[in-house]
N, C-alpha and C. Protein backbone atom coordinates (compact mmCIF):
# COMPACT_ATOMS: atom_id res chain seq x y z
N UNK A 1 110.52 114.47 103.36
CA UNK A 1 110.70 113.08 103.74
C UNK A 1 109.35 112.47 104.11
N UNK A 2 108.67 113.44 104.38
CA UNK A 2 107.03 112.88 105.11
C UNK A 2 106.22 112.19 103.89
N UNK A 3 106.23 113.04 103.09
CA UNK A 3 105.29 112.90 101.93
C UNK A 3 105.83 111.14 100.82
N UNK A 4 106.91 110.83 101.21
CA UNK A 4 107.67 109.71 100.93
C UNK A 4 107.38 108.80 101.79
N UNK A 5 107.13 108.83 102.76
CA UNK A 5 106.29 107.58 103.82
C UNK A 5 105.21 107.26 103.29
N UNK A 6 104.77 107.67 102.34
CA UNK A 6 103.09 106.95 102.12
C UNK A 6 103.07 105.98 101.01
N UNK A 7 104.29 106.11 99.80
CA UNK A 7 104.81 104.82 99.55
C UNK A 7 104.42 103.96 100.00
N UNK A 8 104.65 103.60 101.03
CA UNK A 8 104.91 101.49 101.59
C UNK A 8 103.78 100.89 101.54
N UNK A 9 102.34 102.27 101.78
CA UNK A 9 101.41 101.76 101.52
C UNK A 9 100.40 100.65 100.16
N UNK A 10 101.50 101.48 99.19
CA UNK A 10 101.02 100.65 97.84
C UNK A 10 101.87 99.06 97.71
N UNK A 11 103.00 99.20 98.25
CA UNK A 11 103.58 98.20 98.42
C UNK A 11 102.72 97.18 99.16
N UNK A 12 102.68 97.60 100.61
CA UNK A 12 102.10 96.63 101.29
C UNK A 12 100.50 96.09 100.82
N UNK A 13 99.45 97.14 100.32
CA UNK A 13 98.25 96.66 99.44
C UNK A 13 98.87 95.62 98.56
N UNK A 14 99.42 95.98 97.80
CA UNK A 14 99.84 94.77 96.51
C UNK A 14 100.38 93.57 97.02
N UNK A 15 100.80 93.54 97.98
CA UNK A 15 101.74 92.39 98.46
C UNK A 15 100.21 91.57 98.87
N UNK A 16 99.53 92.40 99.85
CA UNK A 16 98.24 91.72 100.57
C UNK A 16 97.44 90.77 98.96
N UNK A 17 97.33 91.36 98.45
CA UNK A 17 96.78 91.04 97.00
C UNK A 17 97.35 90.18 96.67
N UNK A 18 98.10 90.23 96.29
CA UNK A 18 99.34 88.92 95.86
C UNK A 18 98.79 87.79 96.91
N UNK A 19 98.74 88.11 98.52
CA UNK A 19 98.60 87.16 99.29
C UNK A 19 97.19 86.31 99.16
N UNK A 20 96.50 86.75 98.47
CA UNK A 20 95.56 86.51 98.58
C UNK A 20 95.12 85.96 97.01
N UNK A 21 95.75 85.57 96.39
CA UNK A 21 95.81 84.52 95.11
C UNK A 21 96.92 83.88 95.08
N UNK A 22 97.79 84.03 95.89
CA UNK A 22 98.82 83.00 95.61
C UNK A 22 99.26 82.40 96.76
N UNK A 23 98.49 83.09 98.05
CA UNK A 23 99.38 82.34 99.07
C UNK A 23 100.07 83.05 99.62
N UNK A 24 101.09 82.87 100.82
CA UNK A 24 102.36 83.34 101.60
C UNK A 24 103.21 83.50 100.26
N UNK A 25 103.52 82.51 99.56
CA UNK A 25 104.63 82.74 98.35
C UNK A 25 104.52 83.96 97.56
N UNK A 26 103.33 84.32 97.34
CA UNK A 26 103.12 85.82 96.43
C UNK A 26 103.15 86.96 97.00
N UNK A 27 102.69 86.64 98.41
CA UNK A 27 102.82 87.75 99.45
C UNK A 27 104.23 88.02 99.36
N UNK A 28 105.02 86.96 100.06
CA UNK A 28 106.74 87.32 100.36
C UNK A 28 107.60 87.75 98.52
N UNK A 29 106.97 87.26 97.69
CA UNK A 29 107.57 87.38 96.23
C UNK A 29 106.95 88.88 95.88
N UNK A 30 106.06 89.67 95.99
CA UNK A 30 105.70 90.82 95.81
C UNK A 30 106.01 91.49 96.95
N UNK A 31 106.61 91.30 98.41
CA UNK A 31 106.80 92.33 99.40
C UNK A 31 108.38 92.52 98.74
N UNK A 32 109.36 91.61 98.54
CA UNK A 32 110.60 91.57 98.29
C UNK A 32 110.53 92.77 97.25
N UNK A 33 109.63 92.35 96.43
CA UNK A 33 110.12 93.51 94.99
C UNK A 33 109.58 95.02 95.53
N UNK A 34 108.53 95.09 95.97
CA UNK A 34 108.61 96.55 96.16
C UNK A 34 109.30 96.66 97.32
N UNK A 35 110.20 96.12 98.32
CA UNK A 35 110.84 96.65 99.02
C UNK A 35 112.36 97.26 98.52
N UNK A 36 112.57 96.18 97.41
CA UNK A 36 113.44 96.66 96.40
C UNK A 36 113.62 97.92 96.16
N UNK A 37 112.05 98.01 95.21
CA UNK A 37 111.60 99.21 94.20
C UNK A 37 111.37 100.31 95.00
N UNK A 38 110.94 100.34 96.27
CA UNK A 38 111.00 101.72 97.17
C UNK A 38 112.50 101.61 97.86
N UNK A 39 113.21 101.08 97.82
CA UNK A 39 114.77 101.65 98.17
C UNK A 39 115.65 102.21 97.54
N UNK A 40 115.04 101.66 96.26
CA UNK A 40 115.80 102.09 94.53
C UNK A 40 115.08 103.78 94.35
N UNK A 41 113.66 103.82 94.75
CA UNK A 41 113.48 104.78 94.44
C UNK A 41 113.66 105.77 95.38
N UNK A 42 113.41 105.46 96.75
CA UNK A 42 114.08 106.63 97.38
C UNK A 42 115.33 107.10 97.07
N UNK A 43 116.13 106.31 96.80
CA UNK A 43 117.54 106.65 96.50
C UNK A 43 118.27 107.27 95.41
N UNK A 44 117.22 107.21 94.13
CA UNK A 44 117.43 107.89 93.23
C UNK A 44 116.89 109.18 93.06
N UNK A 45 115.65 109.32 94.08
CA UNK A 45 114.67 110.42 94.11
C UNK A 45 115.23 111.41 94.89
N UNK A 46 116.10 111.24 96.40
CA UNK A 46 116.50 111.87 96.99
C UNK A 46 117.99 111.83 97.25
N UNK A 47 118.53 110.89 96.46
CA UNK A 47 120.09 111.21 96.53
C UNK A 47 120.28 112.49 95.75
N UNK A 48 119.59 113.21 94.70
CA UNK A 48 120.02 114.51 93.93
C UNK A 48 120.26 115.37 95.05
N UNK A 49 119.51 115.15 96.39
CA UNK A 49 118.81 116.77 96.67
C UNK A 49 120.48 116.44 98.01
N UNK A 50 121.10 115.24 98.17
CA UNK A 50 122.07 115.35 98.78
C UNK A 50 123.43 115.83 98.24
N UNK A 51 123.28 115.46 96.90
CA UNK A 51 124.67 115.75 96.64
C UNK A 51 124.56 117.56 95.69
N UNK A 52 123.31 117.94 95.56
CA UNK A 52 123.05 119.32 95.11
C UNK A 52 123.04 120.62 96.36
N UNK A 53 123.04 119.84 97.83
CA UNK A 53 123.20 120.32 99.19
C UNK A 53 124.86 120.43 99.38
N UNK A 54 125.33 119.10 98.88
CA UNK A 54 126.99 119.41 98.87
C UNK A 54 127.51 120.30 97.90
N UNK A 55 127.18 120.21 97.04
CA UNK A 55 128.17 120.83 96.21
C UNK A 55 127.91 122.55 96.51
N UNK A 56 126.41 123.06 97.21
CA UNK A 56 126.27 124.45 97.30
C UNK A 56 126.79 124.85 98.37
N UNK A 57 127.06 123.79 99.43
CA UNK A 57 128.23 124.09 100.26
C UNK A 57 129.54 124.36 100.13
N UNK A 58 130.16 123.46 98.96
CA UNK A 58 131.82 123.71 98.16
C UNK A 58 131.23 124.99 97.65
N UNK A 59 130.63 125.61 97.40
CA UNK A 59 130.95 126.84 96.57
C UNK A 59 130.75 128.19 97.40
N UNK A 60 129.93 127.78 98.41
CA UNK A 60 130.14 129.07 99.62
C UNK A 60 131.05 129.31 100.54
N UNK A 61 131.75 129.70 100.65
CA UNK A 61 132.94 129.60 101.68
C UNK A 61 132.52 130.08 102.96
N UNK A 62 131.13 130.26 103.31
CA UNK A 62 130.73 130.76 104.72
C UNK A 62 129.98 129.88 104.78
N UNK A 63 129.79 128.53 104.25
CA UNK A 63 128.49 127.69 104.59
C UNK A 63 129.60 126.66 106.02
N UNK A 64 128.41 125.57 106.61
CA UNK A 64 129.05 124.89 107.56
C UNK A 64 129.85 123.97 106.09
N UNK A 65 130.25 123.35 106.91
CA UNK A 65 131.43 122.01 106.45
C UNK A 65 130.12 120.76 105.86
N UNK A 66 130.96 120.44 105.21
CA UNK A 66 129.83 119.25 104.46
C UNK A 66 130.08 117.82 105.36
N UNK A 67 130.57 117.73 106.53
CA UNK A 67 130.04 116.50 106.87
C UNK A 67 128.92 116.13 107.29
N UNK A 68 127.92 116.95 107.34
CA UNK A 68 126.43 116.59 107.60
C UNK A 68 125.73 115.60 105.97
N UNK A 69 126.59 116.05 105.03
CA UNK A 69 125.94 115.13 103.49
C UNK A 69 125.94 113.74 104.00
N UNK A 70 126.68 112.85 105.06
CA UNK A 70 127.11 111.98 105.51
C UNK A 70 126.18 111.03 105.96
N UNK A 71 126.02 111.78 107.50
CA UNK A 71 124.48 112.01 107.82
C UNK A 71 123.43 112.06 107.43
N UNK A 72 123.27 112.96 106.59
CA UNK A 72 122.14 112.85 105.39
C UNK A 72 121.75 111.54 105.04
N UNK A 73 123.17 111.30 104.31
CA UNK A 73 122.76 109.68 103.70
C UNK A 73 122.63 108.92 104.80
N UNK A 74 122.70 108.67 105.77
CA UNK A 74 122.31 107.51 106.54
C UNK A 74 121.52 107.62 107.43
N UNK A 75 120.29 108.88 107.19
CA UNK A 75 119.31 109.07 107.54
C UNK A 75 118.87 108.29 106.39
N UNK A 76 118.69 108.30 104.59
CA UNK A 76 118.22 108.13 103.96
C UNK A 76 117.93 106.47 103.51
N UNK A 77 119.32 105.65 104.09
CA UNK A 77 119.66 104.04 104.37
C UNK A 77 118.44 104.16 105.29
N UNK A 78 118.76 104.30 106.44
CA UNK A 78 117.69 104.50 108.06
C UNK A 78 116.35 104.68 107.19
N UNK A 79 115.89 105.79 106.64
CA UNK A 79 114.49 105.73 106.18
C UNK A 79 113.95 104.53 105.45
N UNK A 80 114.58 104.02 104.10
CA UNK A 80 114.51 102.95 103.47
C UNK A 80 114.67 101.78 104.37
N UNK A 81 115.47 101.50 105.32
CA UNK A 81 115.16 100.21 106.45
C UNK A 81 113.40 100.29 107.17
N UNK A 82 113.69 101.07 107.24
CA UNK A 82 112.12 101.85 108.07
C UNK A 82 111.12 101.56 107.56
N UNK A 83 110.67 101.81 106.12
CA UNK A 83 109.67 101.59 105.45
C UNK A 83 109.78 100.43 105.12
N UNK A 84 110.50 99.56 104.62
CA UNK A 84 110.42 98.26 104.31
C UNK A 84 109.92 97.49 105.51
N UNK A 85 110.69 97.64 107.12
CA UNK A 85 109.69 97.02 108.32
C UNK A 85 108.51 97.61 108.52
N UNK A 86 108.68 98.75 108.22
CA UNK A 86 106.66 99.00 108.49
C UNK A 86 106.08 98.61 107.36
N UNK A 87 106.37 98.41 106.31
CA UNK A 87 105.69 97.51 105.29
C UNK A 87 105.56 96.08 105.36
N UNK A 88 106.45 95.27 106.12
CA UNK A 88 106.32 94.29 106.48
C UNK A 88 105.14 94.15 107.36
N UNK A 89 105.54 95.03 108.53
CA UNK A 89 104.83 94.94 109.76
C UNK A 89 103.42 95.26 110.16
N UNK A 90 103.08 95.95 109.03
CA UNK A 90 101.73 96.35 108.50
C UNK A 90 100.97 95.24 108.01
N UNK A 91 101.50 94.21 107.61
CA UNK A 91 100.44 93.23 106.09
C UNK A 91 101.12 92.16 106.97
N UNK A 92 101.62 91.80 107.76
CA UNK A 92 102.40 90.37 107.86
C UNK A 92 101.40 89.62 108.58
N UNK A 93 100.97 90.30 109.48
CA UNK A 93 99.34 89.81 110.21
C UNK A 93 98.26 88.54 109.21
N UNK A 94 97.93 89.36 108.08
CA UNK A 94 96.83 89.38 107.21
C UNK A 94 96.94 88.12 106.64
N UNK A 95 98.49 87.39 106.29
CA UNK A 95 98.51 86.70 105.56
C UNK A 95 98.88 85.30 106.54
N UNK A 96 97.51 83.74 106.04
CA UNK A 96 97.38 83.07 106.86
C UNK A 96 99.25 82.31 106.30
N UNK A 97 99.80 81.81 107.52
CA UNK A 97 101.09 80.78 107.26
C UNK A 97 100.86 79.45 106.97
């Protein structure tokens, strides 16, 4: 999960960039999309490793109970909220209103 936090950083560079030829408008029009594009991608990147955690649980009959996959995922919502405000909260300074 660590190594996936450093994401927001390219986001938030590009957005600054954006801010800085187009204004607040390019800033907020390029933070939107990669906040998008890093929720899309966490979610496709690490939803495998949740539901490949469940299913090796259905097949052991001594593993715990799979309601932790649950959890899982809404650690993984929780992470993606996370990075999008520290991507905000990082660059929002920089750009004059």
């Amino acid at each position: 999960m660590l190594s996936y936090c450093g994401y927001q950083f390219i986001g938030a560079i590009s957005a600054l960039m954006a801010g800085l030829l187009f204004k607040s408008i390019g800033y907020y029009v390029v933070l939107t999309y990669f906040s998008f594009a890093l929720g899309f991608f966490l979610m496709r990147s690490l939803k495998w490793q949740l539901q490949s955690d469940s299913a090796a649980n259905q097949q052991d009959p001594y593993a715990a109970s799979t309601s932790g996959t649950k959890r899982r995922f809404n650690l993984l919502i929780l992470m993606m909220v996370l990075q999008t405000f520290t991507m905000w909260r990082l660059s929002a300074h920089l750009i004059a209103p």
